[in-house]
C-alpha atoms as a PDB file:
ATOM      1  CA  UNK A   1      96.069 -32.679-175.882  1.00  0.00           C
ATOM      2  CA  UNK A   2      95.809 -34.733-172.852  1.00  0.00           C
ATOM      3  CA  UNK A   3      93.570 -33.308-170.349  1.00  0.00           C
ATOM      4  CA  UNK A   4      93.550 -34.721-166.828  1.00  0.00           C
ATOM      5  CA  UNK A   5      91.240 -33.344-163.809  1.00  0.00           C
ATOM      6  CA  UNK A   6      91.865 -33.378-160.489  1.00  0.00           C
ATOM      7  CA  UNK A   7      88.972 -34.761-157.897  1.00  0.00           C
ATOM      8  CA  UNK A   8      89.114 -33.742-154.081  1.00  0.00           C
ATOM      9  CA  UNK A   9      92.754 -32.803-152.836  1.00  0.00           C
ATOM     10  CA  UNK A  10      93.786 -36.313-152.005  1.00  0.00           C
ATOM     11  CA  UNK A  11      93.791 -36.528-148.237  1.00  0.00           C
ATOM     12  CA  UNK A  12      90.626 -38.390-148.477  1.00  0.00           C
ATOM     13  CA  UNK A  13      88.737 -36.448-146.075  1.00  0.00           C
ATOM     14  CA  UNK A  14      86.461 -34.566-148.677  1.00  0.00           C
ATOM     15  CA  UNK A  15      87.401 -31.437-147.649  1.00  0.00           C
ATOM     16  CA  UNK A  16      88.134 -28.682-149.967  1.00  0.00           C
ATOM     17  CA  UNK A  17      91.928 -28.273-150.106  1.00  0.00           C
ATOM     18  CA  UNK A  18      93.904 -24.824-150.104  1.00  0.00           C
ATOM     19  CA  UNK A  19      94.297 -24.711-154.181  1.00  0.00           C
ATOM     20  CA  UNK A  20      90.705 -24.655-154.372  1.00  0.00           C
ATOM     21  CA  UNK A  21      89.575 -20.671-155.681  1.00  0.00           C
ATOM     22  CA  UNK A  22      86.084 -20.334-154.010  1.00  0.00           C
ATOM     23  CA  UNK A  23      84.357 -19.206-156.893  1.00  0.00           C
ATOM     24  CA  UNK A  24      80.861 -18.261-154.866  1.00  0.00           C
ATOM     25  CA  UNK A  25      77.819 -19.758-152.994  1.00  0.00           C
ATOM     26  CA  UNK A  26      74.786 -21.373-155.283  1.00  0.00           C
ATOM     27  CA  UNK A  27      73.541 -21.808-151.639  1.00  0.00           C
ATOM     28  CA  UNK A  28      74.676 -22.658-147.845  1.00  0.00           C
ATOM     29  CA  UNK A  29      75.513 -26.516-149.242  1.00  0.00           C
ATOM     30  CA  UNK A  30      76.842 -26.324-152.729  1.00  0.00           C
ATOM     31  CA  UNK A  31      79.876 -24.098-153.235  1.00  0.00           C
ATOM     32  CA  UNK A  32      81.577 -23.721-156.413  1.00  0.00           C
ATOM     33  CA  UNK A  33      85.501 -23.694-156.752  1.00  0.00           C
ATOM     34  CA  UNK A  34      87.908 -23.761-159.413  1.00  0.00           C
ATOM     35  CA  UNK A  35      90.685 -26.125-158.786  1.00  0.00           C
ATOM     36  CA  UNK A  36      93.852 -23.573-159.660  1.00  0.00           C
ATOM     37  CA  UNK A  37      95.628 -26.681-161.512  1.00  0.00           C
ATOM     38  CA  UNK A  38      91.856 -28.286-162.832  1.00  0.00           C
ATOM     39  CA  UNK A  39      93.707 -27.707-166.559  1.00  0.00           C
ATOM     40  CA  UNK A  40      96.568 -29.094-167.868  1.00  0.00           C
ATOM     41  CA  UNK A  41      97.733 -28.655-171.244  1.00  0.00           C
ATOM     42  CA  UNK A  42      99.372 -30.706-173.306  1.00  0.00           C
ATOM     43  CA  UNK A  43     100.703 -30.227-177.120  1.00  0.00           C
ATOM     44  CA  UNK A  44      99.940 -32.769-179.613  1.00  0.00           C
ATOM     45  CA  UNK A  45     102.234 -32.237-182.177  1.00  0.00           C
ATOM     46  CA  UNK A  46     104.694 -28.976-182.585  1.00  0.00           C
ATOM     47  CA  UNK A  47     102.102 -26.531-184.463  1.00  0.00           C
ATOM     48  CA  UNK A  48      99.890 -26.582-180.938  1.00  0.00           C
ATOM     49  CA  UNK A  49     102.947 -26.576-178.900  1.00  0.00           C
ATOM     50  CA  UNK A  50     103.740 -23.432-180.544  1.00  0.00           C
ATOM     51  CA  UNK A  51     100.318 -21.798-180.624  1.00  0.00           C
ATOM     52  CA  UNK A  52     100.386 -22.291-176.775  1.00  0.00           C
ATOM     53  CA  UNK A  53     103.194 -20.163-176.521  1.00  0.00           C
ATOM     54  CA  UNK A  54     102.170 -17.654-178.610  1.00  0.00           C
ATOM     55  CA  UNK A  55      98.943 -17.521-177.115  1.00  0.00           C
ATOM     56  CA  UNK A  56     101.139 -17.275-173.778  1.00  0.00           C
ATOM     57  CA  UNK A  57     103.839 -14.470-175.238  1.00  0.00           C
ATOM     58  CA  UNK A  58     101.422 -12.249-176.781  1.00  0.00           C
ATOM     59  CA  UNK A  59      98.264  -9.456-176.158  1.00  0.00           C
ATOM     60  CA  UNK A  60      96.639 -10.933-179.130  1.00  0.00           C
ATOM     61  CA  UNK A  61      97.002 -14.024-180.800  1.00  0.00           C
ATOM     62  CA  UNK A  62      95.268 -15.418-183.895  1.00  0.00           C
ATOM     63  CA  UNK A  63      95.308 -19.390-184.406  1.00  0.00           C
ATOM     64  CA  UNK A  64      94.032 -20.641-187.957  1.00  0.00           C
ATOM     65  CA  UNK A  65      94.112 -24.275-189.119  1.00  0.00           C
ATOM     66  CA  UNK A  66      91.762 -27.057-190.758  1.00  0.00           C
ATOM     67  CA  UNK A  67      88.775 -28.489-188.825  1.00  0.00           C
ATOM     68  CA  UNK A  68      89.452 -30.596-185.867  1.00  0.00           C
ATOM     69  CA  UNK A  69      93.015 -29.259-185.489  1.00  0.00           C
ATOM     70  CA  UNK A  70      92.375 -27.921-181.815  1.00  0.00           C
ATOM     71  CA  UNK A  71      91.972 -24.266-182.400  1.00  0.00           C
ATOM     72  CA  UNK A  72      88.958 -23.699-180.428  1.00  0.00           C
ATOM     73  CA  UNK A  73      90.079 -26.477-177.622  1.00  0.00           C
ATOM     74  CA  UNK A  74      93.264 -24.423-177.113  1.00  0.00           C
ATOM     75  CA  UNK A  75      92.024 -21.080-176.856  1.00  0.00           C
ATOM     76  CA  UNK A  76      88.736 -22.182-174.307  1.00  0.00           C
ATOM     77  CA  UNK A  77      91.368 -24.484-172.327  1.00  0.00           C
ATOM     78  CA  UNK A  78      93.951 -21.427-171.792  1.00  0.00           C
ATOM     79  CA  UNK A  79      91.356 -19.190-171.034  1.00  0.00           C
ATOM     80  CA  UNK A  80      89.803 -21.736-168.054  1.00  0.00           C
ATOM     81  CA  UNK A  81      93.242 -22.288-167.028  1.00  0.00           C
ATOM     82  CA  UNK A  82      94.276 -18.686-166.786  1.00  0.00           C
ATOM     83  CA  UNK A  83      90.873 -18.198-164.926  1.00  0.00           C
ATOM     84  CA  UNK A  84      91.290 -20.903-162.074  1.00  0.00           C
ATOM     85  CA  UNK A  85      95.123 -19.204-161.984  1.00  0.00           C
ATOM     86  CA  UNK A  86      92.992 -15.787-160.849  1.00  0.00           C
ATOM     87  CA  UNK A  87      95.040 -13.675-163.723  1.00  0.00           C
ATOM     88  CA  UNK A  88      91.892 -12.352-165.400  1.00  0.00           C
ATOM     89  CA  UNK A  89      88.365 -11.935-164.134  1.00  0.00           C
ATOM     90  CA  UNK A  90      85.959 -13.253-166.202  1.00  0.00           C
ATOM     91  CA  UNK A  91      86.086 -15.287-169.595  1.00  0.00           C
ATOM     92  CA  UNK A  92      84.502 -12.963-172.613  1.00  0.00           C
ATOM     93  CA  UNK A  93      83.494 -15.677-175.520  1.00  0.00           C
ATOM     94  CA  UNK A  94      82.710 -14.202-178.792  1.00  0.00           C
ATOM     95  CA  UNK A  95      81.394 -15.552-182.160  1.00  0.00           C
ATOM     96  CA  UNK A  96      79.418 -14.196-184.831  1.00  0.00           C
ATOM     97  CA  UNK A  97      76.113 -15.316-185.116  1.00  0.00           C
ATOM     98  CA  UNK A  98      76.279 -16.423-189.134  1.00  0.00           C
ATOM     99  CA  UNK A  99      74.629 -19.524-190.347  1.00  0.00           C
ATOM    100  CA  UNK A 100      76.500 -22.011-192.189  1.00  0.00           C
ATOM    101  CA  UNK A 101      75.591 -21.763-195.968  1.00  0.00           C
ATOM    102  CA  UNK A 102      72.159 -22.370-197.122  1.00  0.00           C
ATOM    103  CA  UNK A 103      70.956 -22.425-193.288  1.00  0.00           C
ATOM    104  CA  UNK A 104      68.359 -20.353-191.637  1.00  0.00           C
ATOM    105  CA  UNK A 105      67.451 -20.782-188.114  1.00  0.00           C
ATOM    106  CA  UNK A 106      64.823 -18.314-187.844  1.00  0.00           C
ATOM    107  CA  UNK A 107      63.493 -16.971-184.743  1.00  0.00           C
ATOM    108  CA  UNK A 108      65.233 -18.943-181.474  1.00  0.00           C
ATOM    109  CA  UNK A 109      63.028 -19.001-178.423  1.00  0.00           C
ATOM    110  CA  UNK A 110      64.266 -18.460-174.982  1.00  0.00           C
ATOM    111  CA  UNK A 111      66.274 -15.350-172.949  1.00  0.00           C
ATOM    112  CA  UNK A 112      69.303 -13.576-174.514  1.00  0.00           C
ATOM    113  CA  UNK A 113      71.441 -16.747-172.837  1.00  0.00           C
ATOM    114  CA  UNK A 114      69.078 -19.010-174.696  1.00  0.00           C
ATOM    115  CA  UNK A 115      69.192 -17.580-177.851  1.00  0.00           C
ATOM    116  CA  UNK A 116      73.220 -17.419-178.249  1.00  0.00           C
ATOM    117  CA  UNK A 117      73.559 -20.931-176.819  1.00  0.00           C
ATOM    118  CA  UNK A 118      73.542 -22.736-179.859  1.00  0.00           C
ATOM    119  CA  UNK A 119      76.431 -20.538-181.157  1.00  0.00           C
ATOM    120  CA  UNK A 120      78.679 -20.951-178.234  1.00  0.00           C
ATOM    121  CA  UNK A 121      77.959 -25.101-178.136  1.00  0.00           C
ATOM    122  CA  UNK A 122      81.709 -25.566-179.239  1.00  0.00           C
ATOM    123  CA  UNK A 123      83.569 -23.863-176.962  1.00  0.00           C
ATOM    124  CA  UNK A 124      81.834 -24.943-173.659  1.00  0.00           C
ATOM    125  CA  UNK A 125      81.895 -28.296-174.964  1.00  0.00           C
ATOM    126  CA  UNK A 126      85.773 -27.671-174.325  1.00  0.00           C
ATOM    127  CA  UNK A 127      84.704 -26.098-170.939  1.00  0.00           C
ATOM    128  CA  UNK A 128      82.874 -29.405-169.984  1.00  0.00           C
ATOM    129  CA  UNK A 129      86.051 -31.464-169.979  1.00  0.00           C
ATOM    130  CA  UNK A 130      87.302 -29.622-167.063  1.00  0.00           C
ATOM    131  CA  UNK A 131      83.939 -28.458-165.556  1.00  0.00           C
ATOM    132  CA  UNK A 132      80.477 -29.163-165.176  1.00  0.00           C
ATOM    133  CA  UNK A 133      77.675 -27.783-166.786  1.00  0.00           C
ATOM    134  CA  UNK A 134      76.443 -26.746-163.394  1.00  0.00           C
ATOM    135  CA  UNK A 135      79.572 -24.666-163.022  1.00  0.00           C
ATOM    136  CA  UNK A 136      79.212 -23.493-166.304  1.00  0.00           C
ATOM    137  CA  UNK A 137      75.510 -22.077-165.967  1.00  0.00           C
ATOM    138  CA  UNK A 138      76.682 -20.405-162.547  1.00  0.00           C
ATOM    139  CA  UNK A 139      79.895 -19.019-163.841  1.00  0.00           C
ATOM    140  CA  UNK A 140      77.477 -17.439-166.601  1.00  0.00           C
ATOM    141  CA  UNK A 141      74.964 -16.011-164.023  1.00  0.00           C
ATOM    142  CA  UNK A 142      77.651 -14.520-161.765  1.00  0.00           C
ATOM    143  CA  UNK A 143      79.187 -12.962-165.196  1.00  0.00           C
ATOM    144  CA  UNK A 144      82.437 -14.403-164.892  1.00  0.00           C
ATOM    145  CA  UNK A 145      81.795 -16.362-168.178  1.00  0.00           C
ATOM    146  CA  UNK A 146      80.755 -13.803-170.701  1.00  0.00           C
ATOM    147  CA  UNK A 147      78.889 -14.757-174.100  1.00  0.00           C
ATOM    148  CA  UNK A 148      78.866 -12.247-176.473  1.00  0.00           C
ATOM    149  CA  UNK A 149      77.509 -12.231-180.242  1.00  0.00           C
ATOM    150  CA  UNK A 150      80.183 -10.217-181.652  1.00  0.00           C
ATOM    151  CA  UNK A 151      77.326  -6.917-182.956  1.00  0.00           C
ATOM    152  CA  UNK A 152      76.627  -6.661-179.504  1.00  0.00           C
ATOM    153  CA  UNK A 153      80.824  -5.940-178.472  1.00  0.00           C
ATOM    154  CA  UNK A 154      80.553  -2.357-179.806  1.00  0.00           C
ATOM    155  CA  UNK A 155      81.574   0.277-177.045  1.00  0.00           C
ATOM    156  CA  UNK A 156      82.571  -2.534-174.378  1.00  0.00           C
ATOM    157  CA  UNK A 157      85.890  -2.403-173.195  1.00  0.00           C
ATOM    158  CA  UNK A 158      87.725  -5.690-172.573  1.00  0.00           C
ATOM    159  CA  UNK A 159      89.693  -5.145-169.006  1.00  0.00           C
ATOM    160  CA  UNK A 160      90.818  -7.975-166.704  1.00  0.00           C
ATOM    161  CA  UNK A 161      89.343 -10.161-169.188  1.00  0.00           C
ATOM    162  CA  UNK A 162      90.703 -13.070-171.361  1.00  0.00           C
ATOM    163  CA  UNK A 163      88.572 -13.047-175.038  1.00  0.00           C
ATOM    164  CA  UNK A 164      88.089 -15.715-177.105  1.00  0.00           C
ATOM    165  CA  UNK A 165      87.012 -14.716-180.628  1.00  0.00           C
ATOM    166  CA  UNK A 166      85.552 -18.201-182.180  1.00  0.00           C
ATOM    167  CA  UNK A 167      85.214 -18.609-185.741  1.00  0.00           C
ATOM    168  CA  UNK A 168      86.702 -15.265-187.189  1.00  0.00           C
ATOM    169  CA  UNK A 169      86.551 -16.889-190.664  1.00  0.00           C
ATOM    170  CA  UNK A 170      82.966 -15.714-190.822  1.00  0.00           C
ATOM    171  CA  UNK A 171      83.418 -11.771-189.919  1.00  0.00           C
ATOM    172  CA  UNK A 172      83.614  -9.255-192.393  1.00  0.00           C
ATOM    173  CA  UNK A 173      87.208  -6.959-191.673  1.00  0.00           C
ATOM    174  CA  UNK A 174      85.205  -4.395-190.207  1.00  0.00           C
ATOM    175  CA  UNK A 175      83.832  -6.111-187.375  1.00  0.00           C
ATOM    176  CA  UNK A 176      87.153  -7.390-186.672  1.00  0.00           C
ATOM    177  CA  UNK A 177      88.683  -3.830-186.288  1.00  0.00           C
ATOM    178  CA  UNK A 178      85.594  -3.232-184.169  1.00  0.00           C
ATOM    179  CA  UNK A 179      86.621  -5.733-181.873  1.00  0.00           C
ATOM    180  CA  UNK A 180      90.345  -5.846-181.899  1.00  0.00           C
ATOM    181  CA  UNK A 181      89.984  -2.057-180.236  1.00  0.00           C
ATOM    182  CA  UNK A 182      87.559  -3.293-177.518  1.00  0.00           C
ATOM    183  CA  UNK A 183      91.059  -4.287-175.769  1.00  0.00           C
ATOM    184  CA  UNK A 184      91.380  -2.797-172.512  1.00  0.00           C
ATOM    185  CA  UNK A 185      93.934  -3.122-169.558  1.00  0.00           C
ATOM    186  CA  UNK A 186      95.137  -6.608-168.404  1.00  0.00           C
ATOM    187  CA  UNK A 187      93.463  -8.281-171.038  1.00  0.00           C
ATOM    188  CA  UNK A 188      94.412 -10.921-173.848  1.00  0.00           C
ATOM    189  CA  UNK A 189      92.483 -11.898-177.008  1.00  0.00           C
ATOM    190  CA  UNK A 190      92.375 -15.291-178.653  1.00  0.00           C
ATOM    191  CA  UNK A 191      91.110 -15.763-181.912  1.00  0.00           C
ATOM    192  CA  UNK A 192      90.660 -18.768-183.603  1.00  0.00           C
ATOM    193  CA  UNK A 193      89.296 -19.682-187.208  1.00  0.00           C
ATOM    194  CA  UNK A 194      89.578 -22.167-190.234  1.00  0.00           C
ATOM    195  CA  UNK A 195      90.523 -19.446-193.524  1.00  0.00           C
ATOM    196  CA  UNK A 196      89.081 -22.619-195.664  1.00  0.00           C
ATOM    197  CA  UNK A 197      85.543 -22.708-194.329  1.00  0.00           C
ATOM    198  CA  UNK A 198      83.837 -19.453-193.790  1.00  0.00           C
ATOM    199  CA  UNK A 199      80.213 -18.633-194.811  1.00  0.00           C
ATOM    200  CA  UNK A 200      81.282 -14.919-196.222  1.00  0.00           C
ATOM    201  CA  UNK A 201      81.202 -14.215-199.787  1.00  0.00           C
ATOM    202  CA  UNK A 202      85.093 -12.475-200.700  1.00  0.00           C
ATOM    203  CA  UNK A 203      87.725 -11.629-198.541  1.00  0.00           C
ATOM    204  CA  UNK A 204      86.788 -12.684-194.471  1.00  0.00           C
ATOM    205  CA  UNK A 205      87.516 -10.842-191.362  1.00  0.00           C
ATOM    206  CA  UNK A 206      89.989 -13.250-190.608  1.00  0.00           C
ATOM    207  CA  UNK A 207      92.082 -13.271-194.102  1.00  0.00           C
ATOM    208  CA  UNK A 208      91.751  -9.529-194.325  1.00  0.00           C
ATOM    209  CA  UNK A 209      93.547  -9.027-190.224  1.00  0.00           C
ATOM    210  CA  UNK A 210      96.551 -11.889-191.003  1.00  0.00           C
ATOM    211  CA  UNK A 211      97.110  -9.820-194.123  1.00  0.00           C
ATOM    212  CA  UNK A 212      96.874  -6.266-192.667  1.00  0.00           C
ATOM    213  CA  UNK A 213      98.468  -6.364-189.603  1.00  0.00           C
ATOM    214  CA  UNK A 214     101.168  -9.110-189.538  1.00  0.00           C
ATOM    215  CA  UNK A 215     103.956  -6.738-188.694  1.00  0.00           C
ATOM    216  CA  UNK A 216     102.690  -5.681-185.258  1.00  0.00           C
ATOM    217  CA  UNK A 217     104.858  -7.636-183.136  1.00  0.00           C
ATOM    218  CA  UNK A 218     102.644  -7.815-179.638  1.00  0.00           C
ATOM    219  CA  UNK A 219     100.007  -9.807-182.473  1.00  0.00           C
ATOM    220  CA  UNK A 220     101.351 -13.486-182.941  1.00  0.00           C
ATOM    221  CA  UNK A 221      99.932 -15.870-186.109  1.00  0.00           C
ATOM    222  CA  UNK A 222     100.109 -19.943-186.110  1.00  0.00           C
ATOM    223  CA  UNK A 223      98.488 -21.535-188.472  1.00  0.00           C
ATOM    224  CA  UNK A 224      97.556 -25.361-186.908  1.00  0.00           C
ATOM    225  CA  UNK A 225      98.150 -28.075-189.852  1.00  0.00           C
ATOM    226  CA  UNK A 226      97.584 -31.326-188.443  1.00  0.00           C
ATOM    227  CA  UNK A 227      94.344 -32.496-187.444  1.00  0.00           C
ATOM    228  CA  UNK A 228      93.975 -34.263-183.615  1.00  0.00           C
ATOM    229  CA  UNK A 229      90.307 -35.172-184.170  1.00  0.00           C
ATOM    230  CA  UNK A 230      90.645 -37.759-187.110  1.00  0.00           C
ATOM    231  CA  UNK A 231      93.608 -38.022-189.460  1.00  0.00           C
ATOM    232  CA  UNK A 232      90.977 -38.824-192.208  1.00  0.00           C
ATOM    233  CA  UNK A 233      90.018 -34.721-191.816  1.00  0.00           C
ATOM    234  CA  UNK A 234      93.317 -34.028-193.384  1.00  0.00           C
ATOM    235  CA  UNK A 235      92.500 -36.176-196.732  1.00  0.00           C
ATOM    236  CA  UNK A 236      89.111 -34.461-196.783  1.00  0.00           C
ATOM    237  CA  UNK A 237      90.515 -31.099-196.910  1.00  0.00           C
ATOM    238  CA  UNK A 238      93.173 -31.715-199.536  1.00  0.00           C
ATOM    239  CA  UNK A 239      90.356 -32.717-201.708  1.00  0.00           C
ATOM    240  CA  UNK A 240      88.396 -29.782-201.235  1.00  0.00           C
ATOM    241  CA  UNK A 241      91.314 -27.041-200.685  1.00  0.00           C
ATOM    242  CA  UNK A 242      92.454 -28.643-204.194  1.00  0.00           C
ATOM    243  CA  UNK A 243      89.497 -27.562-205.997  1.00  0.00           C
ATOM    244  CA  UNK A 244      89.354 -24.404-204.139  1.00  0.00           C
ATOM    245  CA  UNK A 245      92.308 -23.184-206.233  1.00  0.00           C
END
């Protein structure tokens, strides 16, 4: 994907030009704003130009593929660009907190914001292509970036929201029905996951939903198949996906 962003509104007086969304005040001399075109989108190869319009067509969309193939990227980068468009209200990310295999983190120091940062590292990293970190912490305070670990999404309602569900390969199906019927009014949900590298002993969350409810047609599927990281991620995975079977 190509990502361009746009700095000042070209008339080269450094005023703040009239597609600017004024987000809010940090204080009387540093406003944040959204540019409404600050992301632009562009398909790499046919799998992500089709993901984008699922993503676009549907209430909930579900985007698998091998590492590095841009599932995460295109789900954060819709989301931002839906946001600076005004159609939802807030960003909700969610991931489950599970350690990779053979990893334990132990007790993490720090707030509730603290704590879950290290699980949400991938998908602002896609935010920080378009914004700054700045933004980022003050789009978090003001709650219009949400980070949620996905226990803590029981009982919420998702309204005026777009979701991101990050690395569903790792839920058991349970949680996943818990969180598909958080969907509320003027929402979407996006989520993303790699089927081939979850820490979950037997069948994921993320298997067990593609399976189960593939016939509901406001629920669109793409599976992403060509890396846009490094093409050597595709020879990697052959090797291991072979032995898998």
């Amino acid at each position: 994907m190509t990502r361009k962003r746009k700095n000042g509104n070209g008339n080269g007086n450094g005023k703040n030009d009239e597609n600017s969304i004024k987000i809010n005040n940090i204080n009387n001399n540093d406003k944040i704003r959204l540019k409404k075109n600050i992301v632009i989108i562009t398909a790499k190869n046919q799998s992500q130009k089709l993901a984008l319009k699922t993503i676009k067509e549907k209430d909930i969309s579900v985007i698998t593929g091998i590492a590095g193939s841009g599932k995460s990227f295109l789900a954060a980068s819709y989301a931002l660009q839906e946001l600076s468009r005004e159609k939802y209200k807030k960003i909700i990310i969610s991931r489950p907190c599970k350690e990779a295999h053979g990893e334990h983190l132990g007790f993490l120091p720090g707030d509730f914001n603290e704590k879950i940062y290290p699980y949400m590292i991938p998908v602002f990293d896609c935010f920080l292509k378009y914004i700054d970190k700045k933004q980022i912490d003050f789009l978090i305070s003001e709650g219009i970036i949400v980070t949620l670990p996905l226990a803590f999404t029981r009982g919420v309602t998702f309204e005026d929201a777009i979701v991101i569900g990050d690395e569903f390969q790792n839920t058991i199906p349970e949680q996943v029905r818990m969180f598909l019927t958080r969907k509320g009014a003027n929402s979407k949900i996006i989520i993303t996951g790699d089927i081939h590298q979850s820490d979950i002993d037997g069948k994921n969350g993320l298997v067990d939903m593609i399976e189960r409810l593939k016939d509901i047609d406001k629920i669109g599927f793409v599976d992403l198949e060509e890396p846009v990281r490094d093409i050597i991620i595709k020879e990697i995975e052959e090797k291991y996906q072979k032995n898998e079977k």
